[in-house]
Protein backbone atom coordinates (compact mmCIF):
# COMPACT_ATOMS: atom_id res chain seq x y z
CA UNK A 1 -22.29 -10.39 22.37
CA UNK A 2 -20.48 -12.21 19.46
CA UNK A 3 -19.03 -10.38 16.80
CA UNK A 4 -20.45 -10.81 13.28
CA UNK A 5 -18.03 -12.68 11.24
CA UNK A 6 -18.88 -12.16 8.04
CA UNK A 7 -16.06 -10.67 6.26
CA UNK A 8 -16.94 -11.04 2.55
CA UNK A 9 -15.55 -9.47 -0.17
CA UNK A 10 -18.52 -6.89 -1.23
CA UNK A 11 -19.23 -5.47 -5.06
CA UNK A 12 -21.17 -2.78 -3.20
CA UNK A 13 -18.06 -0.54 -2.48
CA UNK A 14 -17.52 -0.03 -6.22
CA UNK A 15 -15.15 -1.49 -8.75
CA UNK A 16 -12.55 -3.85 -8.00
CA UNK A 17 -9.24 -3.69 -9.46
CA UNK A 18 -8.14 -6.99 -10.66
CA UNK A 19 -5.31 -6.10 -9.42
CA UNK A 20 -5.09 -4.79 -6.26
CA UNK A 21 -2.31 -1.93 -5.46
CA UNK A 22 -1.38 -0.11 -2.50
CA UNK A 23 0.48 3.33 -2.30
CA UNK A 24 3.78 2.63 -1.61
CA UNK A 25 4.92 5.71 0.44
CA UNK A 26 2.12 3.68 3.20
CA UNK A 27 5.03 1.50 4.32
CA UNK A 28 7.21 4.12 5.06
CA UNK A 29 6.14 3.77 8.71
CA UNK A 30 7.96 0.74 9.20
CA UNK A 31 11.35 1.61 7.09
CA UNK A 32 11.71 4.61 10.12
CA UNK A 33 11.13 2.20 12.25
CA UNK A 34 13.89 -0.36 10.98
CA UNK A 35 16.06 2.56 10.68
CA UNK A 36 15.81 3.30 14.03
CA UNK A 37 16.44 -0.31 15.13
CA UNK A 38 19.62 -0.24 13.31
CA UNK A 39 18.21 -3.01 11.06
CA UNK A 40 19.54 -3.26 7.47
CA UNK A 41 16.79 -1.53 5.80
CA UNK A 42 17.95 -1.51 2.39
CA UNK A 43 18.51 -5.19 2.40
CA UNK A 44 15.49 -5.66 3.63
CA UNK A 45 13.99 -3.58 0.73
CA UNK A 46 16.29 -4.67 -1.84
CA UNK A 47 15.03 -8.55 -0.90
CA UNK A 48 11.69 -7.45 -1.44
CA UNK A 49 12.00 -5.58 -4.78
CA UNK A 50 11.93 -2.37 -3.12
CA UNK A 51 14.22 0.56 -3.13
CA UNK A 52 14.09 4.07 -0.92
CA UNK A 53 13.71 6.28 -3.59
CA UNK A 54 10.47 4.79 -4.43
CA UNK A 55 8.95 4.31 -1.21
CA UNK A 56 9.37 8.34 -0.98
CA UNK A 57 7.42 8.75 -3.91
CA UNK A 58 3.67 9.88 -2.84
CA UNK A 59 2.55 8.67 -6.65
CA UNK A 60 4.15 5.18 -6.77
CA UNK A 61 1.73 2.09 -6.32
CA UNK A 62 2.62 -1.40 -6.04
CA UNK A 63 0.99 -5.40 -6.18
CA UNK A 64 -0.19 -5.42 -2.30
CA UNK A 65 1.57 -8.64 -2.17
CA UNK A 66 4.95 -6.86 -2.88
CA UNK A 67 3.80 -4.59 1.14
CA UNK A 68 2.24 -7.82 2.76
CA UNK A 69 5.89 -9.23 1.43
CA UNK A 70 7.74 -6.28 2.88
CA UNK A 71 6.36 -6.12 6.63
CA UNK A 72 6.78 -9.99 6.93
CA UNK A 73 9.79 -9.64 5.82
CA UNK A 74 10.42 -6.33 8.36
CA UNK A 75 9.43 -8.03 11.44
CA UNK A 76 11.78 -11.07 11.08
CA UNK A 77 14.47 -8.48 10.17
CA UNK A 78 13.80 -6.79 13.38
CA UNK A 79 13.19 -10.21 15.57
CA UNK A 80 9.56 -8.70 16.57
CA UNK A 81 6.59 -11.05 15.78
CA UNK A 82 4.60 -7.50 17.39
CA UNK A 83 6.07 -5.08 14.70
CA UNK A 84 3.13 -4.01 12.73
CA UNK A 85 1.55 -3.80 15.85
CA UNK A 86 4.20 -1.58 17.75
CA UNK A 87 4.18 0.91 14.70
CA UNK A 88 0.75 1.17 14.40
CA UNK A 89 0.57 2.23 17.89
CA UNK A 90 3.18 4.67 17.58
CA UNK A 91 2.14 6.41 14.32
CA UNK A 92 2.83 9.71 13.74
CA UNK A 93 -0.42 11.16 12.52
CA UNK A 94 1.10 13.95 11.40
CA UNK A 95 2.98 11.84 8.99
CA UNK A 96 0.34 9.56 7.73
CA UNK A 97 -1.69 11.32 4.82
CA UNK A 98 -4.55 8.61 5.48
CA UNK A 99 -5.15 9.42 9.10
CA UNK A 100 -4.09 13.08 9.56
CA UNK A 101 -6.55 13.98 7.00
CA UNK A 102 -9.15 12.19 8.81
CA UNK A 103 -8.25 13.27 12.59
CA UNK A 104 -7.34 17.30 11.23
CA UNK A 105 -10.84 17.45 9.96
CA UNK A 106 -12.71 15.23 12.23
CA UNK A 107 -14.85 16.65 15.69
CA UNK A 108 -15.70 13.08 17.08
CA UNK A 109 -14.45 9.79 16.77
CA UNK A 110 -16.94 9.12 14.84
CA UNK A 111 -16.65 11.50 12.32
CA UNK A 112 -13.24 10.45 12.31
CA UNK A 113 -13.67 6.61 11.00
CA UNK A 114 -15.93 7.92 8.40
CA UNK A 115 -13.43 10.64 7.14
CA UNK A 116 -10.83 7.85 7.27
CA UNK A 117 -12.98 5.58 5.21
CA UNK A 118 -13.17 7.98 2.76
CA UNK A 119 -9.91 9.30 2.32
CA UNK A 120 -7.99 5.61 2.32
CA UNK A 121 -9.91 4.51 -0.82
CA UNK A 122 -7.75 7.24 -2.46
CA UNK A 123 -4.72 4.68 -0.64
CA UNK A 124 -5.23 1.40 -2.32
CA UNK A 125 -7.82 -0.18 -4.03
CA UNK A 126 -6.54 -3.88 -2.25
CA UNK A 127 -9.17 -2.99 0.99
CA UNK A 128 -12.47 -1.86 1.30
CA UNK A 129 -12.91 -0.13 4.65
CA UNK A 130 -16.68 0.18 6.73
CA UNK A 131 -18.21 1.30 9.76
CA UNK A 132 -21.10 -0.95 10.89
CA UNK A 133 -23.45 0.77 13.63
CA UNK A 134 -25.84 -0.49 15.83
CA UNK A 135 -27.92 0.24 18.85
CA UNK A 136 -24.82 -1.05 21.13
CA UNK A 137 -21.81 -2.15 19.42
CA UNK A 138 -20.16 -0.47 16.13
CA UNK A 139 -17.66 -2.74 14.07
CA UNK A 140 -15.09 -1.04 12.27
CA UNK A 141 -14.06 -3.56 9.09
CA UNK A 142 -11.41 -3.72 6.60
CA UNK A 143 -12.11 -6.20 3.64
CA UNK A 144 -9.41 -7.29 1.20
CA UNK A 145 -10.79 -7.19 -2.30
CA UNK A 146 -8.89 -10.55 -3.52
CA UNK A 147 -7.65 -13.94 -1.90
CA UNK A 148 -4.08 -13.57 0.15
CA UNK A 149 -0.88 -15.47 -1.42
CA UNK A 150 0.44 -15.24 2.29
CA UNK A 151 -1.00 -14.30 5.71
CA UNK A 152 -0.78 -10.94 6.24
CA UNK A 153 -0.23 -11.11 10.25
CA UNK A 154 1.88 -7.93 10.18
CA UNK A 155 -1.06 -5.59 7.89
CA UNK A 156 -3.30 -6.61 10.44
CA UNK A 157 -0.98 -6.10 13.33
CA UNK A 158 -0.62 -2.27 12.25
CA UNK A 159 -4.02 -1.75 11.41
CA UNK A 160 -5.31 -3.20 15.12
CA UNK A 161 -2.33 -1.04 16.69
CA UNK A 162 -3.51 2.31 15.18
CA UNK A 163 -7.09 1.99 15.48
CA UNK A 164 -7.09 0.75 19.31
CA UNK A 165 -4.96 4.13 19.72
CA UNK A 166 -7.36 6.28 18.71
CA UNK A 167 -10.24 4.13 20.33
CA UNK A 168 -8.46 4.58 23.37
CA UNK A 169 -7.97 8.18 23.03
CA UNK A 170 -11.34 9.28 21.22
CA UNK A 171 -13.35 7.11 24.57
CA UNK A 172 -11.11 8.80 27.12
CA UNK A 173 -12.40 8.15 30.48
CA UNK A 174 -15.03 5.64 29.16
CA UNK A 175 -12.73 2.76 27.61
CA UNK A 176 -12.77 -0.24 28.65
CA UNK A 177 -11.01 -3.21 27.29
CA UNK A 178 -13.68 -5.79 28.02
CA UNK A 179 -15.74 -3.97 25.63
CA UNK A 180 -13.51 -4.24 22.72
CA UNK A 181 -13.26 -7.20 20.61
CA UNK A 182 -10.56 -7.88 17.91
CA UNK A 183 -10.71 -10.14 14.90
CA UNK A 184 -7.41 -10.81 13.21
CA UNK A 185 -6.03 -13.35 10.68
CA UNK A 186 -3.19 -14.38 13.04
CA UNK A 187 -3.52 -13.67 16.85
CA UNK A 188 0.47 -14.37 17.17
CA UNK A 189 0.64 -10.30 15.23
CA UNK A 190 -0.72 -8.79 18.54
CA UNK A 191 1.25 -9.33 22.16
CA UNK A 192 -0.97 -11.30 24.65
CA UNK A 193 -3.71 -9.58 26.44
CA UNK A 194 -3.07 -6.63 24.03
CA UNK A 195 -4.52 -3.77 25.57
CA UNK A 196 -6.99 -6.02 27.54
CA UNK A 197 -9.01 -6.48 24.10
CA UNK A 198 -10.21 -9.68 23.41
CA UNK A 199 -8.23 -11.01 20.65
CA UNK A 200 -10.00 -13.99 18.15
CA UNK A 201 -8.54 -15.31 14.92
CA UNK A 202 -10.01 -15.26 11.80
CA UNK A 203 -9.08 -15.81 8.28
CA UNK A 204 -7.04 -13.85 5.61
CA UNK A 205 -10.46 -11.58 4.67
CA UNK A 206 -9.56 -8.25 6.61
CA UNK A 207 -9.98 -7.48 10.15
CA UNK A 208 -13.10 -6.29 12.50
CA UNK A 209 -12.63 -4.53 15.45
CA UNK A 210 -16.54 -4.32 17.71
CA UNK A 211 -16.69 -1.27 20.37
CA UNK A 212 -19.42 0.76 21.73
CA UNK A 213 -21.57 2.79 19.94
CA UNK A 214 -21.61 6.03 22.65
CA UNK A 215 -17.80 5.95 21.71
CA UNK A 216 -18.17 7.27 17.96
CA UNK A 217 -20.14 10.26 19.97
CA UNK A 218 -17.08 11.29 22.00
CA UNK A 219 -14.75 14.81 20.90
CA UNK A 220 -11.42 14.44 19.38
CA UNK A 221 -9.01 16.61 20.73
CA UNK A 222 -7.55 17.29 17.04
CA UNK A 223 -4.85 20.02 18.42
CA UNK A 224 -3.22 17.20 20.73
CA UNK A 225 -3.85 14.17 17.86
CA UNK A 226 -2.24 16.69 15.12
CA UNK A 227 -0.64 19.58 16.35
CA UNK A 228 -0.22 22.60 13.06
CA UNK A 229 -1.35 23.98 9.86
CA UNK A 230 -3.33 20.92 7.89
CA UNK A 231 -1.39 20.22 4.64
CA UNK A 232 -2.55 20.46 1.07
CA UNK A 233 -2.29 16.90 -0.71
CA UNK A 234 -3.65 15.87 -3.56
CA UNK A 235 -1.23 12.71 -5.24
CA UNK A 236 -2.81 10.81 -7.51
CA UNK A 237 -5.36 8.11 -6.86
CA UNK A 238 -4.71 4.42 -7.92
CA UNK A 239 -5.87 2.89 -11.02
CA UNK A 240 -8.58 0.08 -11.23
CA UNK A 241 -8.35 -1.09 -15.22
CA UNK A 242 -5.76 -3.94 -14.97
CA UNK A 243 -3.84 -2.62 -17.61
CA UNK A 244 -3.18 0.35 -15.57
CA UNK A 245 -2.09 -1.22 -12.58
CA UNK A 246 0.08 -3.57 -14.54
CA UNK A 247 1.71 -0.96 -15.49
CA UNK A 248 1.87 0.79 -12.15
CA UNK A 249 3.41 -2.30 -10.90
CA UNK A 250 5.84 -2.66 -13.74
CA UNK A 251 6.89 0.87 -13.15
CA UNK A 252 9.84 0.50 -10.23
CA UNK A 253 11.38 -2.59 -11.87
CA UNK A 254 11.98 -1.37 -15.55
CA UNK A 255 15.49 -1.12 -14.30
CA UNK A 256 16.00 -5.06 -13.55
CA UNK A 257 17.47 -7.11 -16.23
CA UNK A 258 15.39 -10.28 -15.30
CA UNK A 259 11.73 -9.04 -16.16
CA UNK A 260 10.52 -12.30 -17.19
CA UNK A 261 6.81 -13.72 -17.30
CA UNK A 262 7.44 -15.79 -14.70
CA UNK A 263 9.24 -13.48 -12.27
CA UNK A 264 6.76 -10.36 -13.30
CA UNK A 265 3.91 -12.30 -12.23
CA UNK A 266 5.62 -13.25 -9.02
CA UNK A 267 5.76 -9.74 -8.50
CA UNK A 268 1.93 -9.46 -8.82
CA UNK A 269 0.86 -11.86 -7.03
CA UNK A 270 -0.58 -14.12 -9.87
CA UNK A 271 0.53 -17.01 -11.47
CA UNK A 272 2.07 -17.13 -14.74
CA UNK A 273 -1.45 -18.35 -16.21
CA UNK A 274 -3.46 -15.93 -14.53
CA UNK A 275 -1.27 -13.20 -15.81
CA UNK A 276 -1.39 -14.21 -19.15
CA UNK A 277 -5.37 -14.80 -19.33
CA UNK A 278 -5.60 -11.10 -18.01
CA UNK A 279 -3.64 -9.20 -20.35
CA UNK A 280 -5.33 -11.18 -22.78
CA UNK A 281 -8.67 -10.01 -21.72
CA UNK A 282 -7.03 -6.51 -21.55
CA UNK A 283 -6.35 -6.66 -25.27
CA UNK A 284 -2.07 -7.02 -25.14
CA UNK A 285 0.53 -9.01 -24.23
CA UNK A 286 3.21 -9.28 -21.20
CA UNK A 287 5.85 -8.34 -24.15
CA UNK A 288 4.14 -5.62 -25.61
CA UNK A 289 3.10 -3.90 -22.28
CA UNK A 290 6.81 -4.26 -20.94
CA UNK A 291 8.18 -2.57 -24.87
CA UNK A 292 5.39 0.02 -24.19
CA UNK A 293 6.57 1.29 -20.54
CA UNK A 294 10.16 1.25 -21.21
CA UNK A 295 9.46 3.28 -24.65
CA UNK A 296 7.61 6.11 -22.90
CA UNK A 297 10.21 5.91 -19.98
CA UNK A 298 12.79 6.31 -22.83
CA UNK A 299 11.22 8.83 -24.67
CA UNK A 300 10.47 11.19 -21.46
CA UNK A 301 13.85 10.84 -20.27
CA UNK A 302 15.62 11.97 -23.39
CA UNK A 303 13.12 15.12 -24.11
CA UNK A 304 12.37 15.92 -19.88
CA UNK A 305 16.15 15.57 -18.65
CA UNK A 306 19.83 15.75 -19.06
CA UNK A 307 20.71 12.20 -18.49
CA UNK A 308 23.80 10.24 -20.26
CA UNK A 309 21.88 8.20 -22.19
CA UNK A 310 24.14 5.24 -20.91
CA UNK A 311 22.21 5.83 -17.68
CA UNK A 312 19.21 6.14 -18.93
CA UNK A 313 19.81 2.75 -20.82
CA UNK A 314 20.70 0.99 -17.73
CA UNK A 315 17.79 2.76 -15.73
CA UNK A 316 15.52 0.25 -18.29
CA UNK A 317 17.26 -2.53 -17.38
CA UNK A 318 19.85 -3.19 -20.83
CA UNK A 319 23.18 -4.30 -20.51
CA UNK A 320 24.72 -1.30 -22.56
CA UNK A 321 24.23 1.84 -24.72
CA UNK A 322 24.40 0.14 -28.15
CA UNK A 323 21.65 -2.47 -27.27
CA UNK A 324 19.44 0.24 -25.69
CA UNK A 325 20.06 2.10 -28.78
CA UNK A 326 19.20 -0.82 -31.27
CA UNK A 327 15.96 -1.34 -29.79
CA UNK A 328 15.31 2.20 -29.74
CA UNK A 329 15.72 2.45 -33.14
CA UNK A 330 13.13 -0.31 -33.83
CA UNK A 331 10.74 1.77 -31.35
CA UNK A 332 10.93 5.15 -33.01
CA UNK A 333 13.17 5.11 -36.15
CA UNK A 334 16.23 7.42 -34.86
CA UNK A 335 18.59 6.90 -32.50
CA UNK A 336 18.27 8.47 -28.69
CA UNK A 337 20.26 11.13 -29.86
CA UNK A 338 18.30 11.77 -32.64
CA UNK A 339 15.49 11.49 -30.80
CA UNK A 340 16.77 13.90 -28.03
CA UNK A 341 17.96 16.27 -30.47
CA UNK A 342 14.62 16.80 -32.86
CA UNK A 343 12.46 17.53 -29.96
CA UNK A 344 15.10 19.56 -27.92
CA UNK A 345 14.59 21.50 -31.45
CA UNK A 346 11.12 22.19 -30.83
């Protein structure tokens, strides 16, 4: 039976953001993993625009260019074309808020995909996620919501590698590889003959993985999937105005001294026109967004924390105190001490 490939980009699963984010903290998978292979990980991350302190943060989102960047980037750091693939595989569900809500919760494997689909729109608002069931096959999807700047062999890779896991464990005695069939952007992600599914390429859309239909009625064993208490998690979801992703995606480079048009929208994924013709439509400018974020940054710093203001001057990316300070006087009038002092008043 051929597998449906129709992997469109759908209105019906609600808004879009224009532009897409992703949860950060989701890649934290494969930093472990590069740790463990003794890999430079923070060069790795620091090519990327990445640091560690931010991928530990549960609330920090970025462009999903900036992960589909990062686990390219991971696998040729590690000299493994399988990667994404041998991660996925290995995931500690425990670990991953996506799927250990999901299998905690979930009696059947069934009821497992569905809880999955639910709780990973909460993830990232750059995939759409669906469970297509009919009288013999299901077909698990997951549909990007905007066009791909790069392939994204090593996404898919992980994706395939968890889900086949659980396949494999939710049909128990009843898999069998010839019944599974895999569609991937890149076939080179996956080793050959993995798992004895039949691998086809596709384009850079999503992925679809067909199975049988008597498999979303088998039991999960949830005490062997995730063994202990089920943890209470409730981070924040991410935005879908542009303006607020733009700023979500702004957020971990306010420190960098180069955040120009140009390099900003490199960041995002769009081109330098595209960028500007959105925060037009949004009302603002690249300039005024950029004074915005670094004036609340500012402002929370000096009232919320103890900081030297010199550090808190270089955490927004300016070259010393005294020009931090003259543009903070343009922003509010007094000086950060000033500032830090009236409201410490209060």
């Amino acid at each position: 039976m051929p597998m449906d490939d129709s992997n469109r980009h759908d209105d019906s699963f609600g808004g879009r953001s224009a532009l897409p984010l992703v949860r950060l903290n989701l890649i934290l998978p494969f930093v472990e993993a590069l740790d463990r292979l003794r890999v430079n990980t923070e060069g790795v991350l620091t090519a990327n625009g990445l640091a560690r302190e931010t991928v530990l943060d549960e609330n920090a989102f970025v462009p999903v260019i900036v992960v589909h960047r990062f686990l390219e980037s991971a696998a040729q750091a590690a000299n493994d074309p399988h990667l994404g693939a041998h991660v996925g595989e290995a995931l500690d569900l425990a670990r991953w808020a996506p799927l250990y809500d999901a299998v905690s919760r979930a009696a059947t494997l069934g009821e497992f995909l569905i809880r999955f689909i639910r709780a990973v729109k909460d993830e990232a608002s750059s995939a759409r996620h669906s469970l297509e069931v009919g009288p013999r096959y299901a077909i698990f999807r997951e549909i990007r919501t905007t066009e791909q700047e790069i392939t994204p062999a090593q996404n898919d890779g992980f994706t395939v590698g968890f889900v086949l896991s659980l396949l494999r464990r939710g049909a128990g005695a009843n898999w069998n590889a010839a019944d599974v069939r895999v569609k991937v952007c890149d076939p080179r992600a996956l080793p050959q003959g993995y798992l004895g599914a039949h691998i086809v390429g596709g384009d850079r859309s999503g992925i679809a993985i067909r199975f049988p239909t008597e498999w979303l009625l088998q039991p999960l064993d949830r005490r062997a999937l995730v063994p202990g208490p089920r943890r209470n998690r409730k981070p924040k979801e991410p935005p879908t105005e542009f303006r607020d992703a733009f700023h979500q995606a702004l957020l971990p480079h306010l420190h960098e001294t180069d955040l120009t048009l140009d390099n900003v929208a490199r960041l995002t994924g769009l081109n330098r026109q595209s960028l500007q013709r959105k925060l037009k439509a949004s009302g603002t400018t690249f300039s005024a967004e950029l004074i915005a974020l670094k004036k609340r940054r500012a402002c929370e710093d000096l009232i919320q924390s103890d900081q030297p203001i010199a550090e808190i001057a270089a955490s927004l990316g300016f070259a010393n105190p005294t020009s931090f300070t003259r543009a903070f006087r343009l922003w509010t009038g007094e000086s950060p001490r000033q500032y830090r002092k009236r409201h410490r008043r209060r």
